[in-house]
Protein backbone atom coordinates (compact mmCIF):
# COMPACT_ATOMS: atom_id res chain seq x y z
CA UNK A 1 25.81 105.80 -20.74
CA UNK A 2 23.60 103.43 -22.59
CA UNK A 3 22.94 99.82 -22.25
CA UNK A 4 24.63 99.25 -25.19
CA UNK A 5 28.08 101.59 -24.76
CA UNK A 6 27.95 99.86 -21.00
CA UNK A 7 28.64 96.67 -22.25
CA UNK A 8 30.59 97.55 -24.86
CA UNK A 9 34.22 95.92 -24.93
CA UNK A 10 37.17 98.30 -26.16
CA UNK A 11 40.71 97.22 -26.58
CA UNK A 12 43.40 98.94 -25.53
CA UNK A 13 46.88 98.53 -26.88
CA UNK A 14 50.47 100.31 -25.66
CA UNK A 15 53.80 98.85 -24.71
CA UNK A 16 54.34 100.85 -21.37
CA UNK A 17 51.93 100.14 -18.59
CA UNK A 18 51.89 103.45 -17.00
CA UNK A 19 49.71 104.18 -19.66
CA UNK A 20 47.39 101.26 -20.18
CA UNK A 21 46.57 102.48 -16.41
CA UNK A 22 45.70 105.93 -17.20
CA UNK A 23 43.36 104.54 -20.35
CA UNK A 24 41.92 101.71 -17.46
CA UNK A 25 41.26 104.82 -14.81
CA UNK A 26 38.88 106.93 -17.77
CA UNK A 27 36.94 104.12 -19.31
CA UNK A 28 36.58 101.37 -16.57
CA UNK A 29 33.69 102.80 -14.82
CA UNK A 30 31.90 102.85 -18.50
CA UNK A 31 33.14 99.71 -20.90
CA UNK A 32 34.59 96.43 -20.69
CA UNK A 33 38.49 96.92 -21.10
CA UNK A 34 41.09 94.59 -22.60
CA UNK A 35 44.75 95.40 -22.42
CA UNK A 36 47.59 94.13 -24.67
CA UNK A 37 51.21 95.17 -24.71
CA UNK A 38 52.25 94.56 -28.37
CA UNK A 39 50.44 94.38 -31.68
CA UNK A 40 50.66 90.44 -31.85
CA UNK A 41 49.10 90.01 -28.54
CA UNK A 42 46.64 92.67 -29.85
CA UNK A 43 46.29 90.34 -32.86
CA UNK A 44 45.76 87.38 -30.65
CA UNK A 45 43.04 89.22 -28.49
CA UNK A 46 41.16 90.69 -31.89
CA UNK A 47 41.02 86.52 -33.05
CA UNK A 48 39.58 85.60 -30.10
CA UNK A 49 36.93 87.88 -29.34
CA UNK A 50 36.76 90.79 -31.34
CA UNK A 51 36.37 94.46 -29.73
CA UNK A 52 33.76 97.01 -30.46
CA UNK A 53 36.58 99.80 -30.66
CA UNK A 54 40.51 99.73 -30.46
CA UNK A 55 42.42 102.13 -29.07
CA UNK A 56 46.55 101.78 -30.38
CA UNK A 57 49.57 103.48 -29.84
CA UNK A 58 51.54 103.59 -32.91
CA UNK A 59 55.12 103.67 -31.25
CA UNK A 60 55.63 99.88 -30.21
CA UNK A 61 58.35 97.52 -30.38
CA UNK A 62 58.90 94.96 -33.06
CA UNK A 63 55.31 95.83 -34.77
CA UNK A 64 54.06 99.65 -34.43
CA UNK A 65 50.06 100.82 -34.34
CA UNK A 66 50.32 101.27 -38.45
CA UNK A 67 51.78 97.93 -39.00
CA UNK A 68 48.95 96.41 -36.64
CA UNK A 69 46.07 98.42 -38.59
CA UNK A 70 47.23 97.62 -41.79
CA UNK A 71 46.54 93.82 -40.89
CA UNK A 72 43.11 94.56 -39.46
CA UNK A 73 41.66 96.31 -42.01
CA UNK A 74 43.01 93.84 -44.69
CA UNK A 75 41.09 91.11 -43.16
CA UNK A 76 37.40 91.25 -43.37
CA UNK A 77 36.50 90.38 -40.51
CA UNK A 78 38.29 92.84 -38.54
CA UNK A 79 38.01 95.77 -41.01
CA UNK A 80 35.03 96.88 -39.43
CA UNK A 81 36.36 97.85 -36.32
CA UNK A 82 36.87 101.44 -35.13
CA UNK A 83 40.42 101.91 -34.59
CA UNK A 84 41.69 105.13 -32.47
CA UNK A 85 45.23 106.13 -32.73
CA UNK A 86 46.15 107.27 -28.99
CA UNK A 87 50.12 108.52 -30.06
CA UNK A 88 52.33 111.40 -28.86
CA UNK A 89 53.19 111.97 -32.47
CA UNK A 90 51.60 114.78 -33.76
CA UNK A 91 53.36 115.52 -37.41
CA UNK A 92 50.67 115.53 -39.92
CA UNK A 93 52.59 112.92 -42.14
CA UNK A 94 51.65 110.70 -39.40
CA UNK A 95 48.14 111.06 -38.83
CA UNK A 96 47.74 111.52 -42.82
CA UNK A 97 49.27 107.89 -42.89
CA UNK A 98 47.04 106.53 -40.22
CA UNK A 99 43.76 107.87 -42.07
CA UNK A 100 44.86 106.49 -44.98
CA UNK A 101 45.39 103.02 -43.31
CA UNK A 102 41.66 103.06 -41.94
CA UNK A 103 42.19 104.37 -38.92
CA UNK A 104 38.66 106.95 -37.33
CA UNK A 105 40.66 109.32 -35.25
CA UNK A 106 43.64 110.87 -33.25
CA UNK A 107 43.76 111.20 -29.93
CA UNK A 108 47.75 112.95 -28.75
CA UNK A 109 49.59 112.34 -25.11
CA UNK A 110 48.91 113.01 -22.65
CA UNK A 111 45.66 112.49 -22.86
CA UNK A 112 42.63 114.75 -21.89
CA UNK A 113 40.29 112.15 -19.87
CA UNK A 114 37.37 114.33 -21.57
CA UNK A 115 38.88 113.87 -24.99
CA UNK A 116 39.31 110.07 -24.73
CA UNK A 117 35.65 109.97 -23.48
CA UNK A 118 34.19 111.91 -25.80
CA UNK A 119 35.54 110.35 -28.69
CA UNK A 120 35.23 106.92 -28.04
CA UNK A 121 31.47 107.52 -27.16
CA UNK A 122 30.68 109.24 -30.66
CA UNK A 123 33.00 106.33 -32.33
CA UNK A 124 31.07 103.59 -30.69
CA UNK A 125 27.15 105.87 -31.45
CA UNK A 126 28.35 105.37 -35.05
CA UNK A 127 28.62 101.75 -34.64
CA UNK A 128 25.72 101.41 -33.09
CA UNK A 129 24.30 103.27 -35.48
CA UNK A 130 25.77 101.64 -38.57
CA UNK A 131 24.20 98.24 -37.39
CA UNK A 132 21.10 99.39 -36.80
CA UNK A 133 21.35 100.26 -40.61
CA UNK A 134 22.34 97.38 -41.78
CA UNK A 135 19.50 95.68 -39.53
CA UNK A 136 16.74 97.85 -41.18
CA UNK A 137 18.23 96.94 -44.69
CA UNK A 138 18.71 92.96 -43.92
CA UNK A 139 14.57 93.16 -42.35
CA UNK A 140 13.92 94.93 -45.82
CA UNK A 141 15.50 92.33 -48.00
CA UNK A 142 13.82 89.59 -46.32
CA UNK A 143 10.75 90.50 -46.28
CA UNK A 144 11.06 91.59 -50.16
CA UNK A 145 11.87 87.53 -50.01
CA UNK A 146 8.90 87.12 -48.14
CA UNK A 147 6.96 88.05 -51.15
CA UNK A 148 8.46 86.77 -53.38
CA UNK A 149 9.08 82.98 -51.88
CA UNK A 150 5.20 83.05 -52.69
CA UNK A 151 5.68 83.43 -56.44
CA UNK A 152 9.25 82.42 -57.39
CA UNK A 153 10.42 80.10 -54.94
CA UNK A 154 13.54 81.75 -54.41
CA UNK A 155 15.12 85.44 -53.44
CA UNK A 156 17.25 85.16 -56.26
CA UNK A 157 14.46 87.50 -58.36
CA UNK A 158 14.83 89.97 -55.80
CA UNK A 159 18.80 89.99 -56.07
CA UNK A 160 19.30 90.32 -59.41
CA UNK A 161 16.09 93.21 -60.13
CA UNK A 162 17.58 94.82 -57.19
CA UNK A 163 21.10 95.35 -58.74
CA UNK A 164 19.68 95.63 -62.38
CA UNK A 165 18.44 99.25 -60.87
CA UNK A 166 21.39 100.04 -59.55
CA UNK A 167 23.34 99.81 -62.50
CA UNK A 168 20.74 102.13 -64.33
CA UNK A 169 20.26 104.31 -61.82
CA UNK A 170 24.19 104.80 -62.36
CA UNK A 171 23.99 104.85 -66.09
CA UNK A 172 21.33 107.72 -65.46
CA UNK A 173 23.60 109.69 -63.29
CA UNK A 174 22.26 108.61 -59.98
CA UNK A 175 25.78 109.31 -57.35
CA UNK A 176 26.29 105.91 -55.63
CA UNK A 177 24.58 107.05 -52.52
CA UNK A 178 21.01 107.33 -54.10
CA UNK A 179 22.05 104.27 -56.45
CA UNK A 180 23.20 101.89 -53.78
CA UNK A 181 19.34 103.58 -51.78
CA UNK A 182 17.50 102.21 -55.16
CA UNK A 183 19.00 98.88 -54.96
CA UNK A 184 18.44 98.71 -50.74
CA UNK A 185 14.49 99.13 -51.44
CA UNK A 186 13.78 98.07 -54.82
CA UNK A 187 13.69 94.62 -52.97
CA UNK A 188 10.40 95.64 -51.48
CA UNK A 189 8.33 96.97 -54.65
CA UNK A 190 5.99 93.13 -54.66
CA UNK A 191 5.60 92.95 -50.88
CA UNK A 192 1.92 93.67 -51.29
CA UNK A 193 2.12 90.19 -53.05
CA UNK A 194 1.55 88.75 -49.76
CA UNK A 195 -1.70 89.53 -49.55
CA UNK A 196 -2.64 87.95 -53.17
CA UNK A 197 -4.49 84.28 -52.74
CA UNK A 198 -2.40 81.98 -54.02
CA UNK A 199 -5.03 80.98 -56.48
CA UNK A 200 -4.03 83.86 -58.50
CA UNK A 201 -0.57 84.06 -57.38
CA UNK A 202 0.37 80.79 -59.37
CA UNK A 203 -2.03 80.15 -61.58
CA UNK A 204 -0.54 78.32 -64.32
CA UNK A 205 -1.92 80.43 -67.30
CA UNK A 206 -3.25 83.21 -68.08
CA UNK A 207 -5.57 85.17 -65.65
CA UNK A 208 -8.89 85.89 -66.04
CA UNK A 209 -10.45 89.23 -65.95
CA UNK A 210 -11.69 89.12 -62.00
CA UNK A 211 -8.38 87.65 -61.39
CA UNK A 212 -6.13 89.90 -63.05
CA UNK A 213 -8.36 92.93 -61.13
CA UNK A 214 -7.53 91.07 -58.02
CA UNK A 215 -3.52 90.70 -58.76
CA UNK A 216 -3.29 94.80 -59.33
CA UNK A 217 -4.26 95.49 -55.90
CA UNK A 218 -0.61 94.29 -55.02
CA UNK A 219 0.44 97.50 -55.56
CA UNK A 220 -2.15 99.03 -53.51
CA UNK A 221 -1.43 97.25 -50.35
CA UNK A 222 2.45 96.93 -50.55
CA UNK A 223 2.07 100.39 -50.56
CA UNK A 224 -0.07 100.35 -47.22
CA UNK A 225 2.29 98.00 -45.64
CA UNK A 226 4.76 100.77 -46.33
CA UNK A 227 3.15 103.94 -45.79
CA UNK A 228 3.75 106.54 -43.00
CA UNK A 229 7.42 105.94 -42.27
CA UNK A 230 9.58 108.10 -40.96
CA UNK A 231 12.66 106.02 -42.78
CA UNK A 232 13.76 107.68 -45.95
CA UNK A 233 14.22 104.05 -47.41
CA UNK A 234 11.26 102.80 -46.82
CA UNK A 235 9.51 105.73 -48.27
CA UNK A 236 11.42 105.41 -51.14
CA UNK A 237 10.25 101.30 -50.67
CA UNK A 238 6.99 102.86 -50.81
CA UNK A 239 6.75 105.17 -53.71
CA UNK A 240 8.39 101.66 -56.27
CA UNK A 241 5.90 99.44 -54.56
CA UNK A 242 2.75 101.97 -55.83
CA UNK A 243 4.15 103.04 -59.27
CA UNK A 244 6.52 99.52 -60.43
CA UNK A 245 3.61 98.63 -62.90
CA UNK A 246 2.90 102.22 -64.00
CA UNK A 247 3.79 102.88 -68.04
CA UNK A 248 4.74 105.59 -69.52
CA UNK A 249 2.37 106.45 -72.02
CA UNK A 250 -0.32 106.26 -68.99
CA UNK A 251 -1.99 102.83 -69.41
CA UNK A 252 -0.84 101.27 -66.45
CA UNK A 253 -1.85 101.00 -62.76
CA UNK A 254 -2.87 102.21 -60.20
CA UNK A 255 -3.40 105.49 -60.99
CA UNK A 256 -2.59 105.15 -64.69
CA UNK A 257 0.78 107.92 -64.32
CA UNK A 258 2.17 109.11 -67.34
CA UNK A 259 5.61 110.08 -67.91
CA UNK A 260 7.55 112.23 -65.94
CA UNK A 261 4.50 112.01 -63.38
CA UNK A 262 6.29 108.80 -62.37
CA UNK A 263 9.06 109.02 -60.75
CA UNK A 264 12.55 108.27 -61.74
CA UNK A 265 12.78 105.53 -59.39
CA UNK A 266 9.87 103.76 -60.22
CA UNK A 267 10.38 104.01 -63.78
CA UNK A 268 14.24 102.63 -63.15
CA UNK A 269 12.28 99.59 -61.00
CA UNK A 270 9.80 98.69 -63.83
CA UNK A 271 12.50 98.03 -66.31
CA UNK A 272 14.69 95.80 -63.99
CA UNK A 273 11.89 94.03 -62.76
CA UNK A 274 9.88 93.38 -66.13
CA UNK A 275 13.56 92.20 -67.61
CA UNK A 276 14.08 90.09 -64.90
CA UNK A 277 10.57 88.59 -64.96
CA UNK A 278 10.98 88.23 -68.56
CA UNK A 279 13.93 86.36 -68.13
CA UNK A 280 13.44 84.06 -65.36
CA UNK A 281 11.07 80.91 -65.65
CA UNK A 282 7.75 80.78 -63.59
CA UNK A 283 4.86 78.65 -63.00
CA UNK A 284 3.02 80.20 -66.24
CA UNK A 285 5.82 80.12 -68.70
CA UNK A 286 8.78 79.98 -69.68
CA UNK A 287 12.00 81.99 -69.38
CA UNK A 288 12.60 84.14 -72.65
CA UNK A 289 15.97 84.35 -73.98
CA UNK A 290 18.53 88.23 -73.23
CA UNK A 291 17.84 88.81 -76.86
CA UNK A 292 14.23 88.17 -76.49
CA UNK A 293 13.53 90.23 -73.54
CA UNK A 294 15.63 93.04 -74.97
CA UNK A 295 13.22 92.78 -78.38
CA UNK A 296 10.17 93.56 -76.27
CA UNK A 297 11.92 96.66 -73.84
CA UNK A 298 12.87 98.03 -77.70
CA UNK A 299 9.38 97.55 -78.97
CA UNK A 300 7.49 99.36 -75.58
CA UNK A 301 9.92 102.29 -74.97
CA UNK A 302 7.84 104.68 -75.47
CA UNK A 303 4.96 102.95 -74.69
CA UNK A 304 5.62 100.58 -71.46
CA UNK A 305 9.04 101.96 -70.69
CA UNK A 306 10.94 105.16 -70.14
CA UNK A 307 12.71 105.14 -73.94
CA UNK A 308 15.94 106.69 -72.63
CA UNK A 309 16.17 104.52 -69.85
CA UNK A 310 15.63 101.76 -72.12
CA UNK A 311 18.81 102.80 -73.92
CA UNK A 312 20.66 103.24 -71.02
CA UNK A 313 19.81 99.35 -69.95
CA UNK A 314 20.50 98.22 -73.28
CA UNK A 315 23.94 100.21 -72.79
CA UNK A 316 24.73 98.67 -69.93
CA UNK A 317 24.04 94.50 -70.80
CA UNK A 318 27.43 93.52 -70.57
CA UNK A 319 27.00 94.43 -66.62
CA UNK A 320 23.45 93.08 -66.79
CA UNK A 321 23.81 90.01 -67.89
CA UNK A 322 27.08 89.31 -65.21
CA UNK A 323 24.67 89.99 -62.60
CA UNK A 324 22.49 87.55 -64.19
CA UNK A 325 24.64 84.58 -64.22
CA UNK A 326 26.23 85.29 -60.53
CA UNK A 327 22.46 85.44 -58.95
CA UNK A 328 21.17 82.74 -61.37
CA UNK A 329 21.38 78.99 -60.16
């Protein structure tokens, strides 16, 4: 076992004892076990320290397994928790019911010891697993903040640019997986703005030709930062921070791209961040107006901007500019 699955703390829950001591004689060598009798001492247990995984028979007095899932999973702080129904029933009705309540898995009585072990070590791998994501995405996000503290004062740039391309990565056809992907690493596309003086950075006007030179090598290294991984998200953080200031018509930089040669991501990125940009006030002007902005992605479609995705934005405002408000203070 690992470190983590050692220490691990599962609760068990079933009204007769003779089998609480069966569970307690396959697991104790391996995880941290805590026993309760009925579903509102379960409850009780779950309040005061939650478990990593639960393991609940379904046929108790005065509250049964379902009733005791249904209230975990409709509070959100327990929903996340694995919960394994460890029943003698075995009509499909029933475990169709459980599923649909939240529940990961079956396990019938008796029990096979190498069942319960089995299972509860690939349940508890996913959890570990599923943190570990979230983890990698909260490090991404922050230091997309990193970056951006240096030139906004705030994350709240990152939040909204980062949603604006998931909505039109939807509106393009994206499924949710490679949507909800878009928004996880769009945050990182101006991490190379770290290594930009600050001289340039927030210069209050416009920039002169040496200095403008200077702030294009942002894409440059926010794509070394990010290069090499073996993380499909942080490749895909890689690719938007090299091509977020490419154009379409082949004008922009670093390697002046031209339409399709960008990809679908990066063109997706460009238009939520140059709207949001647009939109937002900064130390060198002023925050333009929705109408405004939406003027100038109408005049450079075809020029600065994908023109279909441009459509597709403008098609989807309504949801644009709710983001807007909720991530605006």
């Amino acid at each position: 076992m690992t470190q983590i699955s050692e220490r691990a703390r599962i609760l068990v829950v079933d009204d007769e004892p003779a089998n609480l001591k069966v569970i307690r004689e396959v697991l104790a060598n391996d995880y941290r076990l805590s026993f309760a009798k009925s579903g509102e001492l379960a409850l009780q247990l779950i309040e005061n320290e939650p478990p990593k995984l639960i393991l609940l028979d379904i046929m108790m007095p005065d509250m049964s397994g379902f009733e005791v899932c249904k209230v975990l999973k409709a509070n959100p702080k327990t929903a996340h928790i694995p919960v394994i129904f460890v029943t003698a029933l075995s009509h499909e009705q029933d475990e169709s019911e459980g599923f649909a309540l939240g529940a990961v898995d079956y396990i019938t009585k008796p029990i096979s010891p190498a069942i319960v072990r089995a299972r509860v070590k690939n349940h508890l791998s996913l959890v570990q697993a599923e943190q570990l994501q979230l983890a990698h995405i909260d490090l991404i996000q922050r230091l997309g903040r990193a970056a951006e503290y240096k030139d906004t004062d705030t994350g709240e740039h990152i939040a909204r640019m980062s949603r604006y391309s998931k909505v039109l990565a939807l509106a393009y056809g994206m499924s949710e997986y490679e949507a909800e992907q878009l928004k996880q690493a769009a945050p990182m596309h101006d991490v190379g703005k770290i290594g930009i003086p600050d001289s340039v950075l927030l210069k209050p006007g416009r920039l002169n030709e040496n200095e403008y030179e200077h702030m294009k090598q942002h894409a440059l290294i926010g794509a070394k930062i990010l290069e090499n991984s073996t993380s499909p998200l942080l490749q895909l953080a890689h690719k938007l921070a090299l091509e977020h200031h490419e154009k379409w018509d082949g004008t922009g930089y670093p390697f002046g791209l031209k339409g399709e040669e960008i990809s679908i991501e990066g063109r997706i990125v460009t238009i939520a961040d140059v709207f949001d940009a647009l939109t937002s006030k900064r130390p060198y002007k002023k925050a333009w107006s929705v109408e405004e902005a939406l003027d100038l992605l109408k005049d450079e479609a075809g020029k600065h901007f994908d023109p279909q995705l441009v459509d597709l934005f403008i098609g989807q405002i309504d949801s644009i500019i709710e983001i807007k408000n909720t991530y605006t203070r």
